[in-house]
C-alpha atoms as a PDB file:
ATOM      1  CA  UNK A   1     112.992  85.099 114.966  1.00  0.00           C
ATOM      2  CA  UNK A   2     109.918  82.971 115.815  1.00  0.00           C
ATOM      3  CA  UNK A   3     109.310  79.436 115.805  1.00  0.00           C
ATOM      4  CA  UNK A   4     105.840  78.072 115.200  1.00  0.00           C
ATOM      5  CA  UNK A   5     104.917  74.250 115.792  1.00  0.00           C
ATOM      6  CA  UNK A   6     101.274  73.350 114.882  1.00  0.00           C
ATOM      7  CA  UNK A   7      99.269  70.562 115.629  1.00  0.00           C
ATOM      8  CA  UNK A   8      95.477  69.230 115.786  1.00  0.00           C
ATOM      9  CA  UNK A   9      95.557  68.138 111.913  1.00  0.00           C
ATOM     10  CA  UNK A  10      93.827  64.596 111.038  1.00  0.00           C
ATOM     11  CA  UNK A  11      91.419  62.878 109.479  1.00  0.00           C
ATOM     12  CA  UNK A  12      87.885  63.572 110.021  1.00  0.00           C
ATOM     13  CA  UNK A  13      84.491  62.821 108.580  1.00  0.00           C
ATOM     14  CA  UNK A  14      82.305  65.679 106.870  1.00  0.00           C
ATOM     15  CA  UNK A  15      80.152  67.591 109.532  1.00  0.00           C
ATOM     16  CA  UNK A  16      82.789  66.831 111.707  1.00  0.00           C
ATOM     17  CA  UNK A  17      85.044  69.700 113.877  1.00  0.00           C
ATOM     18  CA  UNK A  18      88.460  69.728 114.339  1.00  0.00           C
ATOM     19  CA  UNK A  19      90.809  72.356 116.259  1.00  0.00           C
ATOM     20  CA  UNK A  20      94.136  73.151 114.980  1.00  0.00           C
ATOM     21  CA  UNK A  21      96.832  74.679 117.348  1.00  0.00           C
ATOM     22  CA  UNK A  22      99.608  77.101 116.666  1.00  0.00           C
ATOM     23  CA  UNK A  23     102.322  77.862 119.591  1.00  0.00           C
ATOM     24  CA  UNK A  24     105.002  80.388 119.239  1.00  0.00           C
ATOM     25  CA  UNK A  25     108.479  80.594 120.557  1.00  0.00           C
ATOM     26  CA  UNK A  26     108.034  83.957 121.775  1.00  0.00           C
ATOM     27  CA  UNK A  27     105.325  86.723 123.254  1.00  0.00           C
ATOM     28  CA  UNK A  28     102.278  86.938 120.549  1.00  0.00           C
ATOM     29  CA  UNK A  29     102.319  90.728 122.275  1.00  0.00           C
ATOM     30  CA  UNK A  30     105.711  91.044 119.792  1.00  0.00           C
ATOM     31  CA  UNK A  31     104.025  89.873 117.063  1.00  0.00           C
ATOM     32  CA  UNK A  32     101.790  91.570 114.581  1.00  0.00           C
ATOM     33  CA  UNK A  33      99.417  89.324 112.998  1.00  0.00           C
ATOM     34  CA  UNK A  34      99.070  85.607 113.163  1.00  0.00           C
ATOM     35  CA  UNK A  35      96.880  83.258 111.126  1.00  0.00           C
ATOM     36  CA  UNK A  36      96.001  80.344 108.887  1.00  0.00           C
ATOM     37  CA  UNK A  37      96.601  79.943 104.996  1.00  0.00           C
ATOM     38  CA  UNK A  38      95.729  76.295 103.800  1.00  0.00           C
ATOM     39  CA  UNK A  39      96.903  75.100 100.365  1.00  0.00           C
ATOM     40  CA  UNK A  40      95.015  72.136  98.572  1.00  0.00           C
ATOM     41  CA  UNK A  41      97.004  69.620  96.117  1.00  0.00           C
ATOM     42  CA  UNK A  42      96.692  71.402  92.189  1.00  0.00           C
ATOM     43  CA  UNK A  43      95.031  74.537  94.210  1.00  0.00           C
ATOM     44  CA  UNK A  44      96.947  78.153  95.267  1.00  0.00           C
ATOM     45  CA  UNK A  45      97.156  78.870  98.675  1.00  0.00           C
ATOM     46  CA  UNK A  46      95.014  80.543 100.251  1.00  0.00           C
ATOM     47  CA  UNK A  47      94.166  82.715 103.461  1.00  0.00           C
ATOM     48  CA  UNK A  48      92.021  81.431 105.464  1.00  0.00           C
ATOM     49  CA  UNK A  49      91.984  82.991 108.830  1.00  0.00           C
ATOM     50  CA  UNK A  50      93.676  85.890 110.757  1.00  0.00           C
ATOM     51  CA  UNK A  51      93.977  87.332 113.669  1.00  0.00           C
ATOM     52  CA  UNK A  52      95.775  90.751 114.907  1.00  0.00           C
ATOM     53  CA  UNK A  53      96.988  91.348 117.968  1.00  0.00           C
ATOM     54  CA  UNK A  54      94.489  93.483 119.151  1.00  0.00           C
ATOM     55  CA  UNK A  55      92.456  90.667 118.467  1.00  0.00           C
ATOM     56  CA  UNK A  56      90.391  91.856 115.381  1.00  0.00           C
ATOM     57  CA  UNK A  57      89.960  88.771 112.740  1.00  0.00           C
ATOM     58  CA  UNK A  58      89.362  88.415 109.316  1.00  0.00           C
ATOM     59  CA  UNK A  59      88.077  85.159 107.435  1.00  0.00           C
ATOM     60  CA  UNK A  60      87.807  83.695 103.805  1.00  0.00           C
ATOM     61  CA  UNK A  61      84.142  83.728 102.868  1.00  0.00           C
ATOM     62  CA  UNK A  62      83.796  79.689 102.267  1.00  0.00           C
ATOM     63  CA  UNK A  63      85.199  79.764 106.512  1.00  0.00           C
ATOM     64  CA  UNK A  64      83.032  81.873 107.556  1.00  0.00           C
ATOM     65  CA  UNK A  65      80.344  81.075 109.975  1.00  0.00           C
ATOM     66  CA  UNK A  66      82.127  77.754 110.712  1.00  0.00           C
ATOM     67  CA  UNK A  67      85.698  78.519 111.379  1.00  0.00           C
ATOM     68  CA  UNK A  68      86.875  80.804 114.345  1.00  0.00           C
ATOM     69  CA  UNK A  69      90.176  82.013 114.954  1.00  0.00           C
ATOM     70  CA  UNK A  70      91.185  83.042 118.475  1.00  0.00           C
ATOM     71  CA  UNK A  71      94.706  83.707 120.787  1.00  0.00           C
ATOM     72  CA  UNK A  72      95.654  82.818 124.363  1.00  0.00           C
ATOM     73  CA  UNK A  73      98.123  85.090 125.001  1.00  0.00           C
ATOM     74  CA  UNK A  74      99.271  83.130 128.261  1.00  0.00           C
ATOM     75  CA  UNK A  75     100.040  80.182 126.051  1.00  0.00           C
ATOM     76  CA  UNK A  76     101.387  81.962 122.808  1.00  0.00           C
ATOM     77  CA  UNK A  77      98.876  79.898 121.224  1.00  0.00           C
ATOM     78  CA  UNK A  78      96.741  80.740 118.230  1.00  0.00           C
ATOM     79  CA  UNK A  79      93.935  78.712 117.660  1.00  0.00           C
ATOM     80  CA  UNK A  80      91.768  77.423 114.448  1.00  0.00           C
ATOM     81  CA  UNK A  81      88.470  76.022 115.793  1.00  0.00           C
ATOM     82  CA  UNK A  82      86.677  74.102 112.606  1.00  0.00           C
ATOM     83  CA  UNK A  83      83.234  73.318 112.411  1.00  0.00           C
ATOM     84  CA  UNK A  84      81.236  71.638 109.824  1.00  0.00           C
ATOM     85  CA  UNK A  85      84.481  70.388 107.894  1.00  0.00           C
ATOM     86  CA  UNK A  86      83.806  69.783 103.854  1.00  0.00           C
ATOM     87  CA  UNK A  87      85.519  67.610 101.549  1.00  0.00           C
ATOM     88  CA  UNK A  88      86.581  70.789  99.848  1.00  0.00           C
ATOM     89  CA  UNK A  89      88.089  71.912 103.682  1.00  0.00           C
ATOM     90  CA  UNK A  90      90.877  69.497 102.684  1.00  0.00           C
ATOM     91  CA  UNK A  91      94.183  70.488 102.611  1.00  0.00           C
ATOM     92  CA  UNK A  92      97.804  70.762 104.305  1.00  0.00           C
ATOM     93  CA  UNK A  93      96.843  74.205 106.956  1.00  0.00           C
ATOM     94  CA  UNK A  94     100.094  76.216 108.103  1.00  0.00           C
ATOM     95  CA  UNK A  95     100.303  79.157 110.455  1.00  0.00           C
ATOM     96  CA  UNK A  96     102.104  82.325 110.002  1.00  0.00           C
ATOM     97  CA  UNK A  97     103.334  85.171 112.400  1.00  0.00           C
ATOM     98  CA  UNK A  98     103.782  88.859 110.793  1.00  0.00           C
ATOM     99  CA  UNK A  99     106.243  90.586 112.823  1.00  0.00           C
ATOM    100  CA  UNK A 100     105.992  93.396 110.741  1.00  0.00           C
ATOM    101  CA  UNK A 101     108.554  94.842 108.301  1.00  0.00           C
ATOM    102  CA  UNK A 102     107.707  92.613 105.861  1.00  0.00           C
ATOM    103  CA  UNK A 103     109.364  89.571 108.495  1.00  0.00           C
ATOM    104  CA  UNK A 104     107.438  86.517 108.332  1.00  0.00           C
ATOM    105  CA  UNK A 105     107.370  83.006 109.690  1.00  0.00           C
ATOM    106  CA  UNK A 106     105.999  79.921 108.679  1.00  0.00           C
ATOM    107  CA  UNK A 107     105.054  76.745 110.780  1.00  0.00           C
ATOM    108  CA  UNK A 108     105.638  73.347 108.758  1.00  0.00           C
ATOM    109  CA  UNK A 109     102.161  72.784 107.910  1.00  0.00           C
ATOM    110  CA  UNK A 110      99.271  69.890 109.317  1.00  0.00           C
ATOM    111  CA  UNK A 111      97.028  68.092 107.358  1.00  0.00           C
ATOM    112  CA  UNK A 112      93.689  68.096 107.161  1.00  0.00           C
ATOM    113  CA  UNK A 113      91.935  65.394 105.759  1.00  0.00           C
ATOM    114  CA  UNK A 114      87.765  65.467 105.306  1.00  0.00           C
ATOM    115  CA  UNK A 115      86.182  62.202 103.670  1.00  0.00           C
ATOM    116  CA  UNK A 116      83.741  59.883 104.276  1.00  0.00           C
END
């Protein structure tokens, strides 16, 4: 079992950054993947970020270029590093952790909020 607790959601203005923050309750060397999926209100959720744990990532191609996902392994820490936010960026962002197996965890989700 694995416990993720996010933060670094809020309310920003467009063109603005924001870094979002998810720690685990255990080694990310255990775990297989880890990532962001972001759901807007009416909208499906969607992927929007990973990361494996050899490091390779993967984005959504309306992220890329201005979002970058990265680990620190001596923290447990994933992080979601968000550049040029868009209205359209809005939306409640929640981490995962693939152990593998077909076992995954969820964190409980941060809002991000991009208006003028």
């Amino acid at each position: 079992q694995v416990q993720l607790v996010e933060s670094g959601g809020g309310l920003v203005q467009p063109g603005q950054s924001l870094r979002l923050s998810c720690t685990a309750s255990r080694t990310l060397f255990s775990i297989n993947d880890m990532g962001w999926y972001r759901q807007a209100p009416g909208k499906q959720r969607e992927m929007v970020a990973i990361i494996s744990r050899r490091g390779n990532t993967d984005y959504t191609s309306t992220v890329k270029g201005r979002f970058t996902i990265s680990r620190d392994n001596a923290k447990d820490t994933v992080y979601l590093q968000m550049n040029s936010l868009k209205a359209e960026d809005t939306a409640v962002y929640c981490c995962y952790a693939d152990l593998g197996g077909g076992t995954i965890y969820w964190g409980q989700g941060t809002q991000v909020t991009v208006s003028s």
